[in-house]
Protein backbone atom coordinates (compact mmCIF):
# COMPACT_ATOMS: atom_id res chain seq x y z
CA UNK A 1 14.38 -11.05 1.12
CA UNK A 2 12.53 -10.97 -1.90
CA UNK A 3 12.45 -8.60 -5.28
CA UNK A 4 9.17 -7.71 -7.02
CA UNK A 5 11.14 -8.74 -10.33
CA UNK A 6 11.62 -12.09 -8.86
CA UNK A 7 7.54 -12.58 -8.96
CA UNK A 8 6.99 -11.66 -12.37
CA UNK A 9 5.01 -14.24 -14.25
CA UNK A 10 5.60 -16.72 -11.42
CA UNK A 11 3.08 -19.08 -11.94
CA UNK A 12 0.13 -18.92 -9.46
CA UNK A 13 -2.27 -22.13 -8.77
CA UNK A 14 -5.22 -23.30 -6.19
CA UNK A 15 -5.54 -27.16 -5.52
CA UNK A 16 -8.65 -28.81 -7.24
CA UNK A 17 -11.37 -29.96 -5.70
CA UNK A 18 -10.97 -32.55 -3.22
CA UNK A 19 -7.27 -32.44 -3.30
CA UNK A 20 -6.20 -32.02 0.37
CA UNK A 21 -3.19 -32.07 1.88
CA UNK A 22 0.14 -29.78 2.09
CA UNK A 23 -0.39 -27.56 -0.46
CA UNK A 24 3.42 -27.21 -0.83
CA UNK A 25 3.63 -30.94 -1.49
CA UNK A 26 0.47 -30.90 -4.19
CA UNK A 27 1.68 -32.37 -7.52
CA UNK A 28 1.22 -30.59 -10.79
CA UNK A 29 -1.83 -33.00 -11.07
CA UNK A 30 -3.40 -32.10 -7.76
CA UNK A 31 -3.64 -27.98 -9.16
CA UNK A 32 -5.52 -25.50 -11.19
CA UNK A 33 -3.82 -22.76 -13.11
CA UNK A 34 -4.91 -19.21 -12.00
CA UNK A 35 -2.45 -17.38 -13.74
CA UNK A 36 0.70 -15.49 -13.77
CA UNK A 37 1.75 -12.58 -11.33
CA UNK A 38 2.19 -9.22 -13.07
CA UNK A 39 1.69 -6.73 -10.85
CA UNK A 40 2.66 -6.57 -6.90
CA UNK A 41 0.12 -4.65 -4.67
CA UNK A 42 1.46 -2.56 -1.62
CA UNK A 43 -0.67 -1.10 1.51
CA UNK A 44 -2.34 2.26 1.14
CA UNK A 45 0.87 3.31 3.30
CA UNK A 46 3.00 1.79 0.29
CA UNK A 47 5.58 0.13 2.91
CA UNK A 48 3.81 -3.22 3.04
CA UNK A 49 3.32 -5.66 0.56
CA UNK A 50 -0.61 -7.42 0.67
CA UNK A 51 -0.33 -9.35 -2.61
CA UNK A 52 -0.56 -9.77 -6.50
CA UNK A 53 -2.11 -8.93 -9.33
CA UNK A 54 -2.16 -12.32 -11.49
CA UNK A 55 -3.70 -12.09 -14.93
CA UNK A 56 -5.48 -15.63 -16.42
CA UNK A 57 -5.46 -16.71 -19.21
CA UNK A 58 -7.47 -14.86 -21.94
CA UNK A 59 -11.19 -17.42 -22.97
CA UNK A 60 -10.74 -18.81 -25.77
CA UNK A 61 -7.57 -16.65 -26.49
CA UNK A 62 -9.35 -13.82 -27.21
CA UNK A 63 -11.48 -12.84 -24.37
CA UNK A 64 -9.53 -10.81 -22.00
CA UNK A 65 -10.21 -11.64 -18.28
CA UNK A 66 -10.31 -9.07 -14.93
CA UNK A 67 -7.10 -9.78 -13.24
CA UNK A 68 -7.30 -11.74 -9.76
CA UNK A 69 -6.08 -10.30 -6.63
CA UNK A 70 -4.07 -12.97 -4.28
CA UNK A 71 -3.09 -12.14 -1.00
CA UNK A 72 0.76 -12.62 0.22
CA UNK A 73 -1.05 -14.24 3.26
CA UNK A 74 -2.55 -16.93 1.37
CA UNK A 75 0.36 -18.39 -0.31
CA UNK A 76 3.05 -20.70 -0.42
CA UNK A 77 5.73 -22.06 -2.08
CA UNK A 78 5.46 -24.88 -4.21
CA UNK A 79 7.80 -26.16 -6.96
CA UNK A 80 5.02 -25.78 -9.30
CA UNK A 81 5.13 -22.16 -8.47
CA UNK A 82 2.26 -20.43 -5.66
CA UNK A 83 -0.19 -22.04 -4.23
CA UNK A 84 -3.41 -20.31 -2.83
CA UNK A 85 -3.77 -22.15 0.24
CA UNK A 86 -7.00 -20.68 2.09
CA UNK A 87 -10.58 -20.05 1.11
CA UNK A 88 -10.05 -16.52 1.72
CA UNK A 89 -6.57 -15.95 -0.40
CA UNK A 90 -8.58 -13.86 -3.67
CA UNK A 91 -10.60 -11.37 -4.65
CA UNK A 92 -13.12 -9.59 -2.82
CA UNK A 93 -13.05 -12.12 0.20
CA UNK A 94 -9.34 -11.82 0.49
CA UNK A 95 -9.76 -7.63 0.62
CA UNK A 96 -12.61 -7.90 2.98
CA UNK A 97 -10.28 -9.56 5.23
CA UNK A 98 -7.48 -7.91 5.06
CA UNK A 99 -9.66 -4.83 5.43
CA UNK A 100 -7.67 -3.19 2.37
CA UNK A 101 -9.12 0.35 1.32
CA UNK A 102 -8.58 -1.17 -2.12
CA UNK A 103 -8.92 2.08 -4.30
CA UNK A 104 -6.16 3.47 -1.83
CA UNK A 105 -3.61 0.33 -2.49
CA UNK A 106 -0.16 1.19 -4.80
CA UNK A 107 1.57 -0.34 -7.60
CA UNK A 108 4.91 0.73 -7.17
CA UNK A 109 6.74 -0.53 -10.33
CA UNK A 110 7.06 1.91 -12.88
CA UNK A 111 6.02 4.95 -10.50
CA UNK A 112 7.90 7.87 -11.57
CA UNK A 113 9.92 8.68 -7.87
CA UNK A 114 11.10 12.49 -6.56
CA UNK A 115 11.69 13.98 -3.31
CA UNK A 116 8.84 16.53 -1.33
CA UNK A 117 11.09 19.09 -2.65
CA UNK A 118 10.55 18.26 -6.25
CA UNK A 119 13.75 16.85 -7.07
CA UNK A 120 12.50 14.00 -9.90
CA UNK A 121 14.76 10.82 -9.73
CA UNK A 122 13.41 8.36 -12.29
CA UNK A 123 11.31 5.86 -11.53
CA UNK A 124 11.06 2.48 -9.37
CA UNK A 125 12.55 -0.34 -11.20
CA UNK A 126 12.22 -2.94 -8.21
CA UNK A 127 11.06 -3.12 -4.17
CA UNK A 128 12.68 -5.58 -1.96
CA UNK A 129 10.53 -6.65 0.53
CA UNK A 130 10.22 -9.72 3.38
CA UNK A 131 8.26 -12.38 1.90
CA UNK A 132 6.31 -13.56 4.95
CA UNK A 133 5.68 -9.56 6.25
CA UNK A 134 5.30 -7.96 3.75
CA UNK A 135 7.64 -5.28 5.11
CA UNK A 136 9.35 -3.15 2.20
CA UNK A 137 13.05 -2.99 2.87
CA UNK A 138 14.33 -0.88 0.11
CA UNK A 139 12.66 0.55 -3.11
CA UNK A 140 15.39 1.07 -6.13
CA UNK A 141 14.82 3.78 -8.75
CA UNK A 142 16.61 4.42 -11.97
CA UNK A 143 16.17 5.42 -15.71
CA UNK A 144 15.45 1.69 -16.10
CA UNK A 145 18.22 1.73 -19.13
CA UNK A 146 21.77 1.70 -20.25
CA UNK A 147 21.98 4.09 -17.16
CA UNK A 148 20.86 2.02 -14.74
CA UNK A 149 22.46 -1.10 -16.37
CA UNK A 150 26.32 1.16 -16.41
CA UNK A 151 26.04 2.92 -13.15
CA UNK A 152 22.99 1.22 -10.62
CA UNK A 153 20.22 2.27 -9.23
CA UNK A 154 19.19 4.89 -6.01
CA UNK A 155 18.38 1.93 -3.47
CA UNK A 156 15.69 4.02 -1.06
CA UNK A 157 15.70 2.61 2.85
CA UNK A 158 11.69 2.51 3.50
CA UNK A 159 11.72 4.43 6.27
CA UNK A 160 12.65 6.94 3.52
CA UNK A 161 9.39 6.93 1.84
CA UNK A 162 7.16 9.91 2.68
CA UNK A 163 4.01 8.54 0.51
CA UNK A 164 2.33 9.11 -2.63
CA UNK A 165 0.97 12.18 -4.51
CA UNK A 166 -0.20 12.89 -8.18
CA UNK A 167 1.35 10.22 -9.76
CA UNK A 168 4.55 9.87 -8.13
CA UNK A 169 6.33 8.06 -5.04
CA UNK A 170 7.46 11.07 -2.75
CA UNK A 171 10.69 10.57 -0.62
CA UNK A 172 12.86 12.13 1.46
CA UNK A 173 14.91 15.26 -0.05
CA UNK A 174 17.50 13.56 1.95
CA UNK A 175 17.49 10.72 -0.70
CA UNK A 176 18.93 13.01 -3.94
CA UNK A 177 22.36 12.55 -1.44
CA UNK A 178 22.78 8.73 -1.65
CA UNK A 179 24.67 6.59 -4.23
CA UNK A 180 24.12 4.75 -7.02
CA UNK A 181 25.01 1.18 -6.48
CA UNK A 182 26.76 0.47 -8.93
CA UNK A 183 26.09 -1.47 -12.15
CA UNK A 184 28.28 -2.95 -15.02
CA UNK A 185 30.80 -0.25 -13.89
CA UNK A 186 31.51 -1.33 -11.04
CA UNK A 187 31.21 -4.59 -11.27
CA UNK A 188 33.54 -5.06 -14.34
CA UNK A 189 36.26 -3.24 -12.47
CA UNK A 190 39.60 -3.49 -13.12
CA UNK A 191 38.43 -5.46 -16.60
CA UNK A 192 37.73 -1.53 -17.93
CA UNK A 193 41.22 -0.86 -17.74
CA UNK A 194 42.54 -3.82 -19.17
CA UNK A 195 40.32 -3.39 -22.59
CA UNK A 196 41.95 -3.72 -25.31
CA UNK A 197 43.21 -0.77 -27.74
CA UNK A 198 40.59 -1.14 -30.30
CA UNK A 199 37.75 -0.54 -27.16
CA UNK A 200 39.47 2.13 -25.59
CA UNK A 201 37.90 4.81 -27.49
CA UNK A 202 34.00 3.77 -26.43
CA UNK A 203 35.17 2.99 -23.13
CA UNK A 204 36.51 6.60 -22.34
CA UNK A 205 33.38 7.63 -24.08
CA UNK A 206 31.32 5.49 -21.31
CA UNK A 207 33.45 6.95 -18.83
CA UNK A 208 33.22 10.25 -19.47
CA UNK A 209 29.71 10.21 -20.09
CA UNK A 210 28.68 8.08 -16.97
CA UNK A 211 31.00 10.76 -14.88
CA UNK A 212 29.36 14.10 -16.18
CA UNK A 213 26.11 12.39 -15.93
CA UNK A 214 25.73 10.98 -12.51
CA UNK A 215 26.08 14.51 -11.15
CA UNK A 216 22.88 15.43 -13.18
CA UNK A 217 20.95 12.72 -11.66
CA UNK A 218 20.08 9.05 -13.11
CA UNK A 219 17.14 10.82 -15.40
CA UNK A 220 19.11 12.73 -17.48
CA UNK A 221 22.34 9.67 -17.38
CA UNK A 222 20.39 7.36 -19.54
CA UNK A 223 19.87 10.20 -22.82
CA UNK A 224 24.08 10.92 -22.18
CA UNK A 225 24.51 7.51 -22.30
CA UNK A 226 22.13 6.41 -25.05
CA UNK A 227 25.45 7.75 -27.95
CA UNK A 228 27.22 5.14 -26.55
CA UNK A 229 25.20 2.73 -28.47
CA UNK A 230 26.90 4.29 -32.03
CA UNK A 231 30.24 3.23 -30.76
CA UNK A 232 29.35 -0.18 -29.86
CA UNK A 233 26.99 -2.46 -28.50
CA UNK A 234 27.71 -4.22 -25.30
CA UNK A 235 24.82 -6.69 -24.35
CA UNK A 236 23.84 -7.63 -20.34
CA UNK A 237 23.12 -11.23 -19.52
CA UNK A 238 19.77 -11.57 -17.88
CA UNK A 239 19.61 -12.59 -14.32
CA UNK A 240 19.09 -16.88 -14.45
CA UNK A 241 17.54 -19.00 -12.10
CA UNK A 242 15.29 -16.13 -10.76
CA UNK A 243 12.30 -18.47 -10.60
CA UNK A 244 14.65 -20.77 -8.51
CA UNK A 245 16.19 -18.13 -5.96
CA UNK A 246 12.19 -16.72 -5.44
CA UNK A 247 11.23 -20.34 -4.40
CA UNK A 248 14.15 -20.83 -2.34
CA UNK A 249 13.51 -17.50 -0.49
CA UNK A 250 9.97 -18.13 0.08
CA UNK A 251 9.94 -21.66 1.46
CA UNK A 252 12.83 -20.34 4.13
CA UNK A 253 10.80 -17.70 5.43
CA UNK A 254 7.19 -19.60 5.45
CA UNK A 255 9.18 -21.97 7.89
């Protein structure tokens, strides 16, 4: 399975003219740059995955350029990044074939997220989804912060997803029930209780705050949490390699 933050600014390419061949075996020679993906497109239905957004490179560095749509169909795996390997894989030809009602297609990242009953959870930070399908597997939602950093995200089974109105993704009520999944918290474990004297202080302060917060819902956890900061700063490595695992992923299920 694949994340939607594992495709951001994943290089995307189509072979030059005359270059034939495996497009997964092209050399960096063989391509043209198209751009980089920003944005990842879902079905009307907003379960599905059809393809990217990938913005090019601005003329002459000041021009800006309309963003290129790529289908998921049309791509593959190469170590130079994606490849676009059919005539059909962009723009308005790839739409017309995939017969996407294109003003009806969703963006999920960044959506603001609440139930049908108007609970409000935050907003989607990430989808996982199959990367030959398509198929959504999970969508997570959070504050996107030192919440969602501390104490997780909501992770959303699809077949939780009722749709979309006004602006937001609308799930089931039955979702404000699940768990977070745990962040920093949980996976530091045991190495909270073995901080030393001088931290103990902030790290009650985390704890109490992260406790009284979570039953308020991930929204409201990030403000509790933001004081934490005046007590001391505690910096998250980012994810490495996430260029790598994407690849990986991808050339196992186009097999």
């Amino acid at each position: 399975m694949l994340r939607v933050s594992q495709l951001m600014r994943v290089p995307v390419h189509v072979p030059k003219r005359g270059r034939n061949g495996d497009p997964r075996e092209l050399a960096p020679a063989d391509l043209s740059k198209v751009g980089e993906v920003h944005q990842v497109v879902f079905a009307p239905s907003g379960d599905c995955v059809v393809g990217f957004l990938v913005r090019r490179p601005d003329v002459g560095g000041m021009v800006k350029r309309e963003d290129a749509f790529v289908a998921l169909d049309a791509c593959v795996a190469n170590d130079a990044g994606l490849v676009v390997a059919r005539d059909t894989g962009m723009d308005a030809p790839a739409r017309e074939r995939l017969g996407l009602d294109w003003d009806a297609c969703l963006i999920w990242a960044g959506m603001d997220a609440k139930t049908s009953d108007g609970k409000e959870l935050g907003w989607v930070s990430d989808v996982e989804f199959h990367p030959k399908s398509g198929k959504v597997s999970s969508f997570y939602v959070g504050d996107g912060g030192i919440a969602t950093s501390l104490v997780g995200s909501l992770v959303i089974p699809a077949d939780m997803l009722c749709g979309y109105r006004d602006g937001f993704m609308i799930v089931d009520p039955a979702v404000a029930r699940l768990q977070l999944n745990g962040g920093l918290a949980a996976k530091a474990g045991e190495g909270y209780a073995k901080a030393k004297i001088g931290g103990r202080n902030v790290v009650a302060r985390v704890g109490e705050m992260t406790e009284r917060a979570t039953g308020e819902g991930a929204r409201n956890l990030g403000k509790m949490l933001g004081k934490a900061k005046k007590q001391g700063k505690k910096r998250v490595g980012q994810s490495k390699g996430m260029f790598g695992a994407f690849l990986d992923e991808y050339k196992k299920a186009s097999k």
